[in-house]
Protein backbone atom coordinates (compact mmCIF):
# COMPACT_ATOMS: atom_id res chain seq x y z
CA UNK A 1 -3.10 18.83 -10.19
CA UNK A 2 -0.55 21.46 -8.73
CA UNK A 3 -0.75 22.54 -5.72
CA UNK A 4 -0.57 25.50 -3.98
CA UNK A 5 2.89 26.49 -2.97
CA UNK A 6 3.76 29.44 -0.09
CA UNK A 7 7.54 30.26 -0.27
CA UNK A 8 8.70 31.93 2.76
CA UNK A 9 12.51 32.96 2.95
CA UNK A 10 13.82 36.22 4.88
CA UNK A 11 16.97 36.12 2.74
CA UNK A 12 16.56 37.90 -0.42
CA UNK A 13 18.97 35.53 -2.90
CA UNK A 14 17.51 32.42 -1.36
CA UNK A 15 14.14 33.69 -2.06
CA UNK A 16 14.99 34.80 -5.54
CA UNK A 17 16.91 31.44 -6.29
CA UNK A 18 13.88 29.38 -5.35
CA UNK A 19 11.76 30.86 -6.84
CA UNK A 20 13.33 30.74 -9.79
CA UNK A 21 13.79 26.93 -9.72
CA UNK A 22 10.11 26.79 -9.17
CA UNK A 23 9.15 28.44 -12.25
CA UNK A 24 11.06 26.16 -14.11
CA UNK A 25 9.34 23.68 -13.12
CA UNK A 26 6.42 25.17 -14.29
CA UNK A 27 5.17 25.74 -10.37
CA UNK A 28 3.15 29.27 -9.65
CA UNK A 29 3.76 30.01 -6.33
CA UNK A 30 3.73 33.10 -3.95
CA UNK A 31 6.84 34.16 -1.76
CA UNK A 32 7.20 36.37 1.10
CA UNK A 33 10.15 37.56 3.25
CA UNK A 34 8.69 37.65 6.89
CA UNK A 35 5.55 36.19 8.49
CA UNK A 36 3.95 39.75 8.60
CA UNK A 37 3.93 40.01 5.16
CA UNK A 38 2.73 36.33 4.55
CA UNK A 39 -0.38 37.01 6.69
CA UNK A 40 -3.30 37.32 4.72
CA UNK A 41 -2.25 34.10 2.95
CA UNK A 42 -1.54 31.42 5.66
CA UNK A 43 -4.55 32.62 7.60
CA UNK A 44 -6.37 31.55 4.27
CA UNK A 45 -4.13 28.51 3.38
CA UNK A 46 -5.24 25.12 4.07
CA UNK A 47 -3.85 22.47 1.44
CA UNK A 48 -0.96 22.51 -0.44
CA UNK A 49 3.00 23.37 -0.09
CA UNK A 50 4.29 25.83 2.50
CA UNK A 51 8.44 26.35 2.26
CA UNK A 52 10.29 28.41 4.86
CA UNK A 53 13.62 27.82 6.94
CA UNK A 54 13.51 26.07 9.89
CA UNK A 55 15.36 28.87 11.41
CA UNK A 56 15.86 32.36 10.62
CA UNK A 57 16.79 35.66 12.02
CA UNK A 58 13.01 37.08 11.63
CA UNK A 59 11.25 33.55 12.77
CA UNK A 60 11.28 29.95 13.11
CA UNK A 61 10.19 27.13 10.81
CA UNK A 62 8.90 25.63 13.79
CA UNK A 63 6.82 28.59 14.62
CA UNK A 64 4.93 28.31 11.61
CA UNK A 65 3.85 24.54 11.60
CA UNK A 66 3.09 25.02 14.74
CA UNK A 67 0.61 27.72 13.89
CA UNK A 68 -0.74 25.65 10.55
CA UNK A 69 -1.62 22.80 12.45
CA UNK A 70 -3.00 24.64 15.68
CA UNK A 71 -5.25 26.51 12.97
CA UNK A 72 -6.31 22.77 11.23
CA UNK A 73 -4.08 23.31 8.12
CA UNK A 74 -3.64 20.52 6.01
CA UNK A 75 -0.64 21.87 4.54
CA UNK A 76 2.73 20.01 3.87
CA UNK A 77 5.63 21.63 5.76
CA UNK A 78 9.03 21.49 4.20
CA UNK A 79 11.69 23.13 6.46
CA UNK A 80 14.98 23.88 4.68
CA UNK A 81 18.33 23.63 6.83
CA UNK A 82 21.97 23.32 5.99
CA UNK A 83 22.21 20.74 8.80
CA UNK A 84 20.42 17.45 8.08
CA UNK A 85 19.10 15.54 11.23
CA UNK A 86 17.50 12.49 11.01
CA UNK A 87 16.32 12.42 14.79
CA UNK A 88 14.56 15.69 14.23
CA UNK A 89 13.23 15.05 11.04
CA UNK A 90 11.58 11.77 12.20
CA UNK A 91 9.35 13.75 14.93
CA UNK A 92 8.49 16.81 12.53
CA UNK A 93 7.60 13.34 9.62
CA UNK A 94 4.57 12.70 12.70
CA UNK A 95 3.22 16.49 12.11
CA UNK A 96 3.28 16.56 8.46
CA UNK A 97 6.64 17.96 7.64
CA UNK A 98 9.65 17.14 6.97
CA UNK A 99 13.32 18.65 6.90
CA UNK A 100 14.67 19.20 3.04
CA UNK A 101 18.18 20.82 1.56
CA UNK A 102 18.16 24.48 1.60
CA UNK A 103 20.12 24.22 -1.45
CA UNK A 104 17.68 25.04 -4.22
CA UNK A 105 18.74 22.23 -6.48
CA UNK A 106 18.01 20.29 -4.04
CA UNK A 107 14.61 21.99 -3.25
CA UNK A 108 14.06 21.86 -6.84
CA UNK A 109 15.09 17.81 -6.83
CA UNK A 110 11.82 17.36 -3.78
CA UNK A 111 9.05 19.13 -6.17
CA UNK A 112 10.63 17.03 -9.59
CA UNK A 113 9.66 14.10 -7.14
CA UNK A 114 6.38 15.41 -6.37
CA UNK A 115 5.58 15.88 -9.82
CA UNK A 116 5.84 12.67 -11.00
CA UNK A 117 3.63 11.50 -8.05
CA UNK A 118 0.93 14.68 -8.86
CA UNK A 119 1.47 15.39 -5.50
CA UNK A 120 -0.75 12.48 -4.42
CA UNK A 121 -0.09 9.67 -2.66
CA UNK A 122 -0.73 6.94 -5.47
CA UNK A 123 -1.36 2.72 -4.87
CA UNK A 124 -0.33 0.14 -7.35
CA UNK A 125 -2.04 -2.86 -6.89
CA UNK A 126 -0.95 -6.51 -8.77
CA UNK A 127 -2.80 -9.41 -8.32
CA UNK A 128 -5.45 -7.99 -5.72
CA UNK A 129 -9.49 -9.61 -5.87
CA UNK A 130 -11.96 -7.41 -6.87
CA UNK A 131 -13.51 -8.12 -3.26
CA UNK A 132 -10.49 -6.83 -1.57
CA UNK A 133 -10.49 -3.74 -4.13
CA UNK A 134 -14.35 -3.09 -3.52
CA UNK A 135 -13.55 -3.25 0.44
CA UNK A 136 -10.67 -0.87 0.02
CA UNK A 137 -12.88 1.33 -1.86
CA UNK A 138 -15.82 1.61 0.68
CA UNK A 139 -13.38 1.93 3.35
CA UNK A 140 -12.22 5.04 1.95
CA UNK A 141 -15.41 6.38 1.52
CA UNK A 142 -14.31 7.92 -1.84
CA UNK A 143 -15.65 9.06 -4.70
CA UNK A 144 -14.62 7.05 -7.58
CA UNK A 145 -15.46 6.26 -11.25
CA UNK A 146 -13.56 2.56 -11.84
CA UNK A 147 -12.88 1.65 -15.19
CA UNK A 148 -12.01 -2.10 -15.76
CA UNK A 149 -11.25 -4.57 -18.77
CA UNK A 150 -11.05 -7.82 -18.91
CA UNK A 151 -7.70 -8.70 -21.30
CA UNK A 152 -9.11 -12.07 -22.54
CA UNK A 153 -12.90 -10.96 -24.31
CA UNK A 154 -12.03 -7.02 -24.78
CA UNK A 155 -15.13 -6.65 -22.59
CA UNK A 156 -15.37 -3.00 -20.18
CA UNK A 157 -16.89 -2.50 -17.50
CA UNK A 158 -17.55 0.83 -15.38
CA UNK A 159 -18.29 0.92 -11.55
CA UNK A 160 -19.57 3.87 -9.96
CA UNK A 161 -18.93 4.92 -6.03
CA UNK A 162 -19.96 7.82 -4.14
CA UNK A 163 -18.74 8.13 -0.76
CA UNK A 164 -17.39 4.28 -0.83
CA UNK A 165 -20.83 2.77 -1.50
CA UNK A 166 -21.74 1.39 -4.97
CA UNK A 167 -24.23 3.45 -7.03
CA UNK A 168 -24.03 2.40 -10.33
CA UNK A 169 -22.30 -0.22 -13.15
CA UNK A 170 -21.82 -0.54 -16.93
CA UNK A 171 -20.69 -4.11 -18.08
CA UNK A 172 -21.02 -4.65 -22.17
CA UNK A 173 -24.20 -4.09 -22.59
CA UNK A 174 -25.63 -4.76 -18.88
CA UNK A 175 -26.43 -2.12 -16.51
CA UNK A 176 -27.16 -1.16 -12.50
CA UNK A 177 -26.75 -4.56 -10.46
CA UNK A 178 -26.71 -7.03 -13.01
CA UNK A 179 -23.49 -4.95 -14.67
CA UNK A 180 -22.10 -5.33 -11.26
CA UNK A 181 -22.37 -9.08 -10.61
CA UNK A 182 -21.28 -9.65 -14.21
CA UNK A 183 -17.87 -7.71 -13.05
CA UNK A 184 -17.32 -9.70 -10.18
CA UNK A 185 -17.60 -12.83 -12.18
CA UNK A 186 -14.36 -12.24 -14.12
CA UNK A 187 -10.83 -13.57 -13.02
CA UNK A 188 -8.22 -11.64 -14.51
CA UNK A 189 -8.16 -7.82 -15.69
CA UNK A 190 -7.08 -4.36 -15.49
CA UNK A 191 -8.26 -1.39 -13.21
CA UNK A 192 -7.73 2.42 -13.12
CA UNK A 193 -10.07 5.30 -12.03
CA UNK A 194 -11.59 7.84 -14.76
CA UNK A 195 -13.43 10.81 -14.68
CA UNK A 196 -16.64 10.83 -12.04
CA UNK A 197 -20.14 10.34 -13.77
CA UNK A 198 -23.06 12.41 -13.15
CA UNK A 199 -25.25 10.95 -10.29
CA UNK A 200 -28.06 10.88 -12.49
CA UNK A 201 -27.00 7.91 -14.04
CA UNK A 202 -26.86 6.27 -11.01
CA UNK A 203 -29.35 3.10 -10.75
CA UNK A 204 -28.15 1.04 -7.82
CA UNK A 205 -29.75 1.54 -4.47
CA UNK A 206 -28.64 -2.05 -2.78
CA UNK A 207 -26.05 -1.26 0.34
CA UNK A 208 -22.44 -2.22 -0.93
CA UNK A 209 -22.10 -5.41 1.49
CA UNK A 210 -25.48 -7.06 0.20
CA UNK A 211 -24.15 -6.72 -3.36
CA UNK A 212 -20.76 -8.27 -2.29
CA UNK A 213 -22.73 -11.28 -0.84
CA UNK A 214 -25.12 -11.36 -3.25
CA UNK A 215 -22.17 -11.66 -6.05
CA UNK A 216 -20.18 -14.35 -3.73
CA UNK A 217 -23.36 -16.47 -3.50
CA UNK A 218 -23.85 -16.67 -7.45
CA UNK A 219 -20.12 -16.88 -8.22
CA UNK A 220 -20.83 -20.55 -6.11
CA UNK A 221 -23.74 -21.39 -8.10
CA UNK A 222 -22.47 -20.38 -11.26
CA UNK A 223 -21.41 -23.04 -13.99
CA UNK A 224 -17.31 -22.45 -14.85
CA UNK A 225 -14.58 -24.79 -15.87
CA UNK A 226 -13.30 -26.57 -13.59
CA UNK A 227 -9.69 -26.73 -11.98
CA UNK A 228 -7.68 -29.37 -13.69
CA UNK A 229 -5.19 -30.48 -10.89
CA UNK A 230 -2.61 -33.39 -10.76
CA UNK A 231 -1.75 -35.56 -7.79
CA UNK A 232 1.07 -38.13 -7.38
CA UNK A 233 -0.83 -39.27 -4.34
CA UNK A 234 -0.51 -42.78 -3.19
CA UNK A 235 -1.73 -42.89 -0.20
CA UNK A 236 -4.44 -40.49 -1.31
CA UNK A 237 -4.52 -37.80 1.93
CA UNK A 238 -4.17 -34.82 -0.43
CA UNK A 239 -6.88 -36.07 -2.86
CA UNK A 240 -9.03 -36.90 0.08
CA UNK A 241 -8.70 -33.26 1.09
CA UNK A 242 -8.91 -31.64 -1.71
CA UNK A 243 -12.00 -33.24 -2.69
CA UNK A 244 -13.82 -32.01 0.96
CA UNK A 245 -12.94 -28.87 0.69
CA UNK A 246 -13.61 -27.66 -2.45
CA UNK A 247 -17.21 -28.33 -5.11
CA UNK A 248 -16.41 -31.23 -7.44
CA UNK A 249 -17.63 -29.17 -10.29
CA UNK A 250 -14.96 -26.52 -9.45
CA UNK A 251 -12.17 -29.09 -9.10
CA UNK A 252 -11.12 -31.84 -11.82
CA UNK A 253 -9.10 -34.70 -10.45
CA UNK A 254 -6.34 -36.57 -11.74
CA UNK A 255 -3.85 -39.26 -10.57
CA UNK A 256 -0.41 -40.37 -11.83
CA UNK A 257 0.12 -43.79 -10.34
CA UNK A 258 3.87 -43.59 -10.84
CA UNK A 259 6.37 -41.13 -11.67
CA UNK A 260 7.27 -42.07 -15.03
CA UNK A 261 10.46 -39.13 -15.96
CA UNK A 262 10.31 -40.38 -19.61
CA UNK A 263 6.35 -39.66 -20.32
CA UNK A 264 5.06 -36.58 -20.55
CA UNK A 265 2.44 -35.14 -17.71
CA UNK A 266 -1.07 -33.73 -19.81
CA UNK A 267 -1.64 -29.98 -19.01
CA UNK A 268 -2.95 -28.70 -15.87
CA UNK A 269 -3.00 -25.93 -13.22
CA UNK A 270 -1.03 -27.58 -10.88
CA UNK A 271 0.74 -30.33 -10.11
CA UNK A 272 1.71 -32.25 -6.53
CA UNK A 273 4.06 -34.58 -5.53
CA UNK A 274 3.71 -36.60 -2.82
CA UNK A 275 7.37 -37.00 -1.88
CA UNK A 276 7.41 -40.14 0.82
CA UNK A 277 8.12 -42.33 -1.65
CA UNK A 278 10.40 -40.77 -3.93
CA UNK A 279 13.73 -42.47 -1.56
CA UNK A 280 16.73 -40.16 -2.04
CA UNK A 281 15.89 -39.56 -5.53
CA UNK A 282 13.61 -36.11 -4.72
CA UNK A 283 15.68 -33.38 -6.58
CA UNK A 284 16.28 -35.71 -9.58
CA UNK A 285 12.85 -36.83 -10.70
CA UNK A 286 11.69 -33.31 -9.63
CA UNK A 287 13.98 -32.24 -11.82
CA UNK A 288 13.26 -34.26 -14.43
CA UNK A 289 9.14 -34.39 -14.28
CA UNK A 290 9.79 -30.21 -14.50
CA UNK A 291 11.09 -30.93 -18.39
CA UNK A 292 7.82 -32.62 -19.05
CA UNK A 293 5.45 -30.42 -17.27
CA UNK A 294 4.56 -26.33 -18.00
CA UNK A 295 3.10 -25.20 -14.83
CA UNK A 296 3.68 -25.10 -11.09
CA UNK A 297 4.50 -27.94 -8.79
CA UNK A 298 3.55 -28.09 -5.00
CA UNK A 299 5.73 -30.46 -2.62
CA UNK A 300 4.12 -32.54 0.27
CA UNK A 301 5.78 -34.78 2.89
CA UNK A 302 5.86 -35.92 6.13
CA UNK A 303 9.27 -34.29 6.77
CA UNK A 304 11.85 -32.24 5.33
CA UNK A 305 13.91 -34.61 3.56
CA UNK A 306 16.98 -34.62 1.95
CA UNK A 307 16.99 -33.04 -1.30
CA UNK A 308 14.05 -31.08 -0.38
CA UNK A 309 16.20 -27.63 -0.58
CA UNK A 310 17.71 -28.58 -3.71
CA UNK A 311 14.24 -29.08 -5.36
CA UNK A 312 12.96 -25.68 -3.97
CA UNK A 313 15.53 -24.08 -6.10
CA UNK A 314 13.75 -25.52 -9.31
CA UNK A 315 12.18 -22.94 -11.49
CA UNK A 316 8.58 -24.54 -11.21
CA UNK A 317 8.83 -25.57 -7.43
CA UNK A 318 6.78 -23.09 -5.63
CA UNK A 319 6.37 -24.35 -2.24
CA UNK A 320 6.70 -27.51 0.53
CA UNK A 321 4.20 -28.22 2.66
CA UNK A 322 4.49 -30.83 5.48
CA UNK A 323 1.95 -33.31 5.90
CA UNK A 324 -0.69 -33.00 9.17
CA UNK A 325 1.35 -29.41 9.89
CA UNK A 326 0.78 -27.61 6.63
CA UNK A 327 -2.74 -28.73 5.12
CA UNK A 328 -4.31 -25.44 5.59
CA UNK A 329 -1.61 -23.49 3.68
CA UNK A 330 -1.72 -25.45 1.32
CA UNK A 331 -5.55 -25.30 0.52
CA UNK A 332 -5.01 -21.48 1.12
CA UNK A 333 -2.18 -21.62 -2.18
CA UNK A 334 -4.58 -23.99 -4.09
CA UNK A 335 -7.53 -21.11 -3.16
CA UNK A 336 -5.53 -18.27 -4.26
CA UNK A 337 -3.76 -19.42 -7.13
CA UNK A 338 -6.54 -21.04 -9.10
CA UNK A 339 -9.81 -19.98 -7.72
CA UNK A 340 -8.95 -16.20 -6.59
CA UNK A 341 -9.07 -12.95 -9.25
CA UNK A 342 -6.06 -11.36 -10.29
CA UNK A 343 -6.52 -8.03 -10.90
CA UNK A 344 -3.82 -4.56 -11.24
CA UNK A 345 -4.28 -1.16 -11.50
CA UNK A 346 -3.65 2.08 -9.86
CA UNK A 347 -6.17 4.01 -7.13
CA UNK A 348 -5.23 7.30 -5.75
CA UNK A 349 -8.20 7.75 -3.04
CA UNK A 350 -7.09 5.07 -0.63
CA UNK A 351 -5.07 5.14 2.83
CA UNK A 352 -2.49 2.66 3.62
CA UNK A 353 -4.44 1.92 7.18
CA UNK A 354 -6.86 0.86 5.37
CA UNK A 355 -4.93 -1.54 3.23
CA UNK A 356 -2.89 -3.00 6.29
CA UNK A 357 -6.57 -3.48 8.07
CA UNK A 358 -8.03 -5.83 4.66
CA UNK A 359 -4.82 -7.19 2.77
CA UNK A 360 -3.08 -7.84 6.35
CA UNK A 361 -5.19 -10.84 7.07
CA UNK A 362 -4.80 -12.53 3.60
CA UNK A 363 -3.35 -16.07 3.89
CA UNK A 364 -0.58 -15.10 1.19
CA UNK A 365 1.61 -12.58 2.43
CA UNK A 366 1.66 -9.25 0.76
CA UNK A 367 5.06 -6.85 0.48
CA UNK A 368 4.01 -3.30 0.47
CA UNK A 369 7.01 -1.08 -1.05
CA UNK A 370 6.43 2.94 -0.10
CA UNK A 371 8.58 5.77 -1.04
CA UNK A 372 8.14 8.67 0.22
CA UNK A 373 7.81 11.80 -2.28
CA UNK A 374 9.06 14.66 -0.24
CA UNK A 375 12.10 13.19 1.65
CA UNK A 376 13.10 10.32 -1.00
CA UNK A 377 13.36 7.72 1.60
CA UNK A 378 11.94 3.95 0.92
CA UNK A 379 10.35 1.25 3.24
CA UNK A 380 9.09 -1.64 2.89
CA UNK A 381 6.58 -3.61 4.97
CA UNK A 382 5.47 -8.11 4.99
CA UNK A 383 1.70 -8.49 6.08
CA UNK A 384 -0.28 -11.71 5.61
CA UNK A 385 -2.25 -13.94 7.79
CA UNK A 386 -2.82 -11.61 10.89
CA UNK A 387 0.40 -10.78 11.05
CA UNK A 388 3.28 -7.94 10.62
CA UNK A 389 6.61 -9.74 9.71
CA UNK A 390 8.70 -6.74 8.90
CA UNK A 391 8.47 -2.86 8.61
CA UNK A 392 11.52 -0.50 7.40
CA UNK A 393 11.71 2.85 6.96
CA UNK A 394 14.47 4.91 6.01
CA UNK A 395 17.20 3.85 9.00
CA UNK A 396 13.52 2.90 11.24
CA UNK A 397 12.37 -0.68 12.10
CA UNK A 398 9.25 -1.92 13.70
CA UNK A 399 6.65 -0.12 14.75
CA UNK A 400 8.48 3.61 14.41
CA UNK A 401 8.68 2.25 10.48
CA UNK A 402 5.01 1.53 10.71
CA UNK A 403 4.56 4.92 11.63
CA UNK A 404 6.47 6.52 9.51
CA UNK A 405 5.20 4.71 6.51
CA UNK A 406 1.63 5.96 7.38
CA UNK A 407 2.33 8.84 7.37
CA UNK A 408 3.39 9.01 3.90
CA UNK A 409 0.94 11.56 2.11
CA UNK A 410 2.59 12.25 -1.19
CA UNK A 411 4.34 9.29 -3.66
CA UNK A 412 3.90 5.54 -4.41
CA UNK A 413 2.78 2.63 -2.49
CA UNK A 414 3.24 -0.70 -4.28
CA UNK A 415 1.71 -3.87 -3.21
CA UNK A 416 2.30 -7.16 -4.65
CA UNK A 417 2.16 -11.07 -3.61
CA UNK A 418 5.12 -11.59 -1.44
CA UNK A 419 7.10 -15.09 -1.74
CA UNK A 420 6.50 -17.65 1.26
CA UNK A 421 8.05 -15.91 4.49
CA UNK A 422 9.93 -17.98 7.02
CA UNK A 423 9.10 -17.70 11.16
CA UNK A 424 10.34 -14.40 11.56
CA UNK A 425 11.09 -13.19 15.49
CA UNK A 426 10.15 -9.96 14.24
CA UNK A 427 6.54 -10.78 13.37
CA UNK A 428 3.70 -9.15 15.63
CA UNK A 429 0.09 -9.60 15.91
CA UNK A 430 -1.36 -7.05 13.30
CA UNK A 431 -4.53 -5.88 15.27
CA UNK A 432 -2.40 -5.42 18.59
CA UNK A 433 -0.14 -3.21 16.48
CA UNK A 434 -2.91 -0.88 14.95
CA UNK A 435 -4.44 -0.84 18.17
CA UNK A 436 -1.42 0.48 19.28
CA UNK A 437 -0.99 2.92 16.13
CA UNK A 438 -4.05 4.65 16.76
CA UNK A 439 -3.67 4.90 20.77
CA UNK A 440 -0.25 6.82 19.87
CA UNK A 441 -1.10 8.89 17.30
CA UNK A 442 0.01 12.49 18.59
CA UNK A 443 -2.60 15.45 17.58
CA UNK A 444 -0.85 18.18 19.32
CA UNK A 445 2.03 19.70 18.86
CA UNK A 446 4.25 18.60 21.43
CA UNK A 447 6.02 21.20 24.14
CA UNK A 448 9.65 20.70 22.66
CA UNK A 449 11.85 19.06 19.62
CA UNK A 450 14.81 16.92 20.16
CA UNK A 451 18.10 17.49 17.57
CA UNK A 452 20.63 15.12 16.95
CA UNK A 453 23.12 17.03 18.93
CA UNK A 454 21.20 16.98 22.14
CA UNK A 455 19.95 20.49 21.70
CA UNK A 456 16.03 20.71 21.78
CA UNK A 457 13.39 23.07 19.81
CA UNK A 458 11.13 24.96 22.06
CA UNK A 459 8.20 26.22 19.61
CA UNK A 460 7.38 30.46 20.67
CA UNK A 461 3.97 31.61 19.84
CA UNK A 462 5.08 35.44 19.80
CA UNK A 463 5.87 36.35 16.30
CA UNK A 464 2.75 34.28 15.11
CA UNK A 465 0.22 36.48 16.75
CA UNK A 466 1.44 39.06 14.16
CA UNK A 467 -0.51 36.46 11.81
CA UNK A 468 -4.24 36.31 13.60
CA UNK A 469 -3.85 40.44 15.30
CA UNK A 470 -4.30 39.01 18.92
CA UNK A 471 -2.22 40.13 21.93
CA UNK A 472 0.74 38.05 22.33
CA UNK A 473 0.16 35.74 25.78
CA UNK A 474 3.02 36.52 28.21
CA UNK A 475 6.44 34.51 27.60
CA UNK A 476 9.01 33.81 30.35
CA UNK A 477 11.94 33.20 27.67
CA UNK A 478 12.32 34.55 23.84
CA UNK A 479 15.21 31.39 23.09
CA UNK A 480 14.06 28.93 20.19
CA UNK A 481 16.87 26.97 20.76
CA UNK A 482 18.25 25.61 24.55
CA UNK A 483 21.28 23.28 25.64
């Protein structure tokens, strides 16, 4: 969907020049050379694109945001400038602008971005549960038609929400709640949002968290095949615990007495070595049980032992987990690589708050990859089990990254399964740091700007007033710009 775009640019080549660009890109837009003339339309202009310089001879850029977001506007601010600076661009990035090229090949370079995006902010989503993709659904309170297939019978299946909460399903030839639970039943598929249906075919009245329990509680009754998992176990700790903590008709057991490199290993999900007794021979009948066995291998121990690293580096080797210290991750792997679904697809009606509040606690760590439509920066941010492990931005870190990254409104977020992360010094409580997100979110416009140069941006109401006809309030000093 295009959105609406307001041009403002005193200078009459610029203006021309842009505008040209724009139609090129097949963009209709409307462009003005002061704020008098532009009026009518920013008084009436609430979403979309608004383009003017961030300083002029007639007015300032920062004039006008301040004026759209004083006034509610949900419109993107682009300020052009000749002079890039990052220090300013980072505090106008909090009010929903941001500082762009004046050139208008470059100006043209921001909307190609935004195009590709549909000037939305779009999620791609590999390997998430339908649980965590119903949550993140509610929690947006959107209105969505979900359309999902399931690769291995050809099956489809529709899910209806209206405001976040479920109204209606379509599974095959199943209907309402039955359509529903049959949905949450499958492990692997696809995902992508269609058109919205009419609410009259809607024929679910059940609260969205009683159907999420209800389908948990007959996944665990239901009749599936089980989990065919290895061991080379002899003192028989992991079997022990794998056996307690997990339904013996979900989980099928079986032992290799020895190591035998020469003999081939039958097929499974998974296979785990007990390395205690493997000597200083680790990395070579790793190496060698790999060539006889198609699937992933888990290391246990009750230290780090030489030969350990090496083994890690095997194709197959996924992780190392140290006896007494490490059970719990590794009945957290075992949960989420054979029990969990695996689902990817795209969702445009999500925030990424909301993702950081449900993925952030998952006991595998998720990478989040954003890039940001309007200024062409990237970040990148490492959540999992409570806790924040890293956050870039641009040249940011930390929690300014955080920020920055929330605020993104227009491009791509990615999230994927991230690989094992080691102790980091950098990780952080997650709910202490969106506590602290939301205490510091900034509403108003704040008194002054800082530049990179040490000069700061004082925003003047004056020339805005020509905009809503009131009196202009009484002004000690008619500067934009102070030392």
């Amino acid at each position: 969907m295009k959105p609406s775009i307001l041009l403002l640019e005193p200078q009459s080549f610029m203006r021309q020049a842009t505008s040209s660009r724009l139609r090129l890109l097949g963009l209709e837009h409307q462009s003005f050379d002061s704020l008098a003339a532009a009026s009518v339309a920013l008084s009436q202009f609430e979403n979309g694109i608004v383009l003017a310089p961030l300083e002029s001879e007639n007015f300032s850029g920062l004039d006008l945001l301040w004026y759209l977001r004083q006034n509610q506007s949900q419109a993107t601010v682009l300020l052009s400038t000749d002079t890039p600076d990052p220090l300013l661009n980072a505090s106008l990035r909090h009010l929903g602008a941001c500082l762009t090229d004046s050139h208008p090949a470059r100006l043209a370079e921001v909307f190609k971005r935004l195009q590709q995006d549909d000037y939305q902010l779009k999620f791609q989503l590999d390997n998430i549960t339908l649980f965590d993709l119903i949550q993140l659904i509610s929690q947006a309170e959107a209105n969505t038609h979900l359309y999902l297939t399931d690769p291995d019978s050809g099956a489809e299946g529709l899910i209806y929400f209206q405001q976040g909460q479920i109204k209606h399903a379509i599974y095959d030839q199943l209907t309402g709640e039955e359509a529903f639970f049959k949905i949450m039943s499958l492990n692997t598929g696809l995902f992508m949002e269609t058109d919205f249906g009419r609410a009259e075919y809607y024929t679910i009245s059940s609260q969205t968290s009683s159907l999420i329990a209800r389908s948990a509680l007959r996944q665990d009754d239901s009749v599936l095949d089980p989990v065919e998992i290895i061991l080379f176990d002899p003192s028989e700790q992991i079997s022990t615990l794998l056996s307690r903590n997990f339904p013996p008709q979900r989980l099928a057991l079986s032992s290799l007495t020895e190591l035998d490199e020469h003999s081939p290993i039958p097929a499974a999900n998974l296979l785990i070595i007990d390395i205690d007794s493997l000597g200083d021979a680790i990395f070579a009948t790793v190496s060698a049980i790999e060539a006889h066995f198609n699937g992933p291998i888990l290391l246990v121990g009750s230290q780090a032992q030489a030969g350990v690293a090496e083994a890690l580096c095997l194709e197959q080797v996924e992780q190392f987990y140290l006896h007494h210290l490490q059970l719990q991750n590794l009945l957290a792997f075992i949960q989420h690589r054979c029990f969990n679904q695996r689902f990817s697809g795209q969702l445009h009606h999500l925030s990424l708050f909301d993702c950081l509040q449900i993925l952030g606690f998952s006991a595998v760590p998720m990478a989040i990859s954003c890039q940001d439509a309007l200024s062409g920066e990237r970040g990148e941010i490492l959540v999992g089990q409570g806790q924040i492990h890293q956050a870039r931005f641009g040249g940011y870190s930390g929690v300014e990254a955080l920020t920055l990254c929330l605020k993104i409104d227009t491009g791509l977020i990615h999230i994927q399964e991230a690989s094992p992360l080691k102790e980091s010094g950098e990780s952080q409580a997650l709910t202490r740091i969106m506590m602290q997100l939301v205490q510091n979110d900034q509403t108003d416009f704040p008194s002054e700007l800082y530049l990179q140069d040490g000069r700061h941006l004082i925003p003047q109401a004056e020339l805005i007033w020509e905009i809503t006809g009131k009196e202009a309030p009484p002004s000690n000093s008619d500067l934009y710009l102070n030392s």
